[in-house]
Protein backbone atom coordinates (compact mmCIF):
# COMPACT_ATOMS: atom_id res chain seq x y z
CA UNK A 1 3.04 -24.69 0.23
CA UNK A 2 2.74 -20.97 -0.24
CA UNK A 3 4.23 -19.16 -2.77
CA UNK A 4 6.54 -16.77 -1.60
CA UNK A 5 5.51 -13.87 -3.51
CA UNK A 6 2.20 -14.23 -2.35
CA UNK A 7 3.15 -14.81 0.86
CA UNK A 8 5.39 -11.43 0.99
CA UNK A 9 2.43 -9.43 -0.38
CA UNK A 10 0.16 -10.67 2.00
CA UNK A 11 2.69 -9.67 5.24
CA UNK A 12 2.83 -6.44 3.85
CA UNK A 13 -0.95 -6.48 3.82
CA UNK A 14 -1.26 -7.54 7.04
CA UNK A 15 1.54 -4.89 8.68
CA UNK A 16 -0.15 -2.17 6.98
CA UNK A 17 -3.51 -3.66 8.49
CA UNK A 18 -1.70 -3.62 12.05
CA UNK A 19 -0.42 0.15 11.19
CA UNK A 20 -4.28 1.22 11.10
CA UNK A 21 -5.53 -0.71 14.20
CA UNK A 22 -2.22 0.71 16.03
CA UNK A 23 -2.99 4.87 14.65
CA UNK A 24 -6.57 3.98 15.81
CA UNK A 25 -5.65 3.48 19.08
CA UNK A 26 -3.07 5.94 19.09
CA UNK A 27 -5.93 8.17 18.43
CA UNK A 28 -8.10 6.78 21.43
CA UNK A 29 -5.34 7.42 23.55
CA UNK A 30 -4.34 11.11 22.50
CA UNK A 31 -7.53 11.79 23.09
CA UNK A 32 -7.60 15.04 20.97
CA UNK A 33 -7.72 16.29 17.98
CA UNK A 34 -4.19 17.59 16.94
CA UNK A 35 -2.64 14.61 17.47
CA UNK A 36 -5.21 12.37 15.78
CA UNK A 37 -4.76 14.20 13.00
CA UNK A 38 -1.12 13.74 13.27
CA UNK A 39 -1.35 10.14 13.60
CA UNK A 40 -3.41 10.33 10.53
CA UNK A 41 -1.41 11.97 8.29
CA UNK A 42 1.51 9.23 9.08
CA UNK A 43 -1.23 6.82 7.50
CA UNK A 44 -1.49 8.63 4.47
CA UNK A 45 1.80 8.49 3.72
CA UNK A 46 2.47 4.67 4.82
CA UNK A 47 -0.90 3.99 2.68
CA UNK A 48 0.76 4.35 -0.76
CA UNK A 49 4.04 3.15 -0.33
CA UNK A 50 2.70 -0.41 0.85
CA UNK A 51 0.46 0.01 -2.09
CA UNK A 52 3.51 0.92 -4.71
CA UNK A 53 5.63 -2.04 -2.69
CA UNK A 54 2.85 -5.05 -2.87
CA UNK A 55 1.98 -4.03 -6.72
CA UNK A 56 5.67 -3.82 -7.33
CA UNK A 57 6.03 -7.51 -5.66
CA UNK A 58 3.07 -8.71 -7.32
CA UNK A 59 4.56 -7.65 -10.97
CA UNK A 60 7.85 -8.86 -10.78
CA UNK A 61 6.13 -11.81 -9.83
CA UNK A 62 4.10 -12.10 -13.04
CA UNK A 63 6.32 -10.15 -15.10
CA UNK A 64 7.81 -13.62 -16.55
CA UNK A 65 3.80 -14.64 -17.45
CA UNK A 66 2.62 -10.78 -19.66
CA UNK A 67 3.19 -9.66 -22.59
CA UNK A 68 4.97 -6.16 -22.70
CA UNK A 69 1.84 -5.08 -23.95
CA UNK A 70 -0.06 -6.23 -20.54
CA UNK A 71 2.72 -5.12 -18.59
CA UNK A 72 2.95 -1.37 -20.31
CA UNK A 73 -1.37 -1.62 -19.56
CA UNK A 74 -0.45 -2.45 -15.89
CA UNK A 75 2.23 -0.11 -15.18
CA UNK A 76 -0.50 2.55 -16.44
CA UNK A 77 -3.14 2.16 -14.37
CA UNK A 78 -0.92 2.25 -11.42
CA UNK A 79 0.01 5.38 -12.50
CA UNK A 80 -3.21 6.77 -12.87
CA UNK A 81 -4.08 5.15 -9.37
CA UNK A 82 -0.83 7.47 -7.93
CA UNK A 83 -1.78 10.63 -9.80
CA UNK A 84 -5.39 10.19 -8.68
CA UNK A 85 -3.64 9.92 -5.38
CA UNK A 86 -1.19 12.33 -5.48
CA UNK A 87 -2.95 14.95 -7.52
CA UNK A 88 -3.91 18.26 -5.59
């Protein structure tokens, strides 16, 4: 049996996985630049927030198993990861 948080990060996985195949065709069909670039930009903002929402899954998940010195570790390098994303 799978677990269920596990199985919830792995759906979002896989819907973020059919967002890409569905902008790359989007992009196919458009046929021009503009619009692929569009398409693109939608991406890069559905990119993080599946990222934020299957970390955030995957903590509460193990939040019961770290330390609150692990978890303070954790919640840091996510950070890092979003102002290395965000960061202009």
């Amino acid at each position: 049996m799978l677990n269920k948080i596990v199985l919830t990060m792995a759906s979002l996985r896989l819907f973020s996985g059919t967002l890409e195949i569905a902008a790359a065709l989007l992009m196919l069909r458009f046929n021009q630049i503009e619009k692929a670039l569009l398409v693109n930009t939608g991406l890069a903002l559905a990119g993080p927030l599946i990222l934020l929402s299957t970390t955030t899954i995957g903590l509460v998940g193990i939040a019961e198993k770290l330390s609150f010195g692990k978890m303070l570790w954790v919640v840091a390098g996510v950070s890092c990861i979003f102002i290395g994303i965000l960061k202009k």
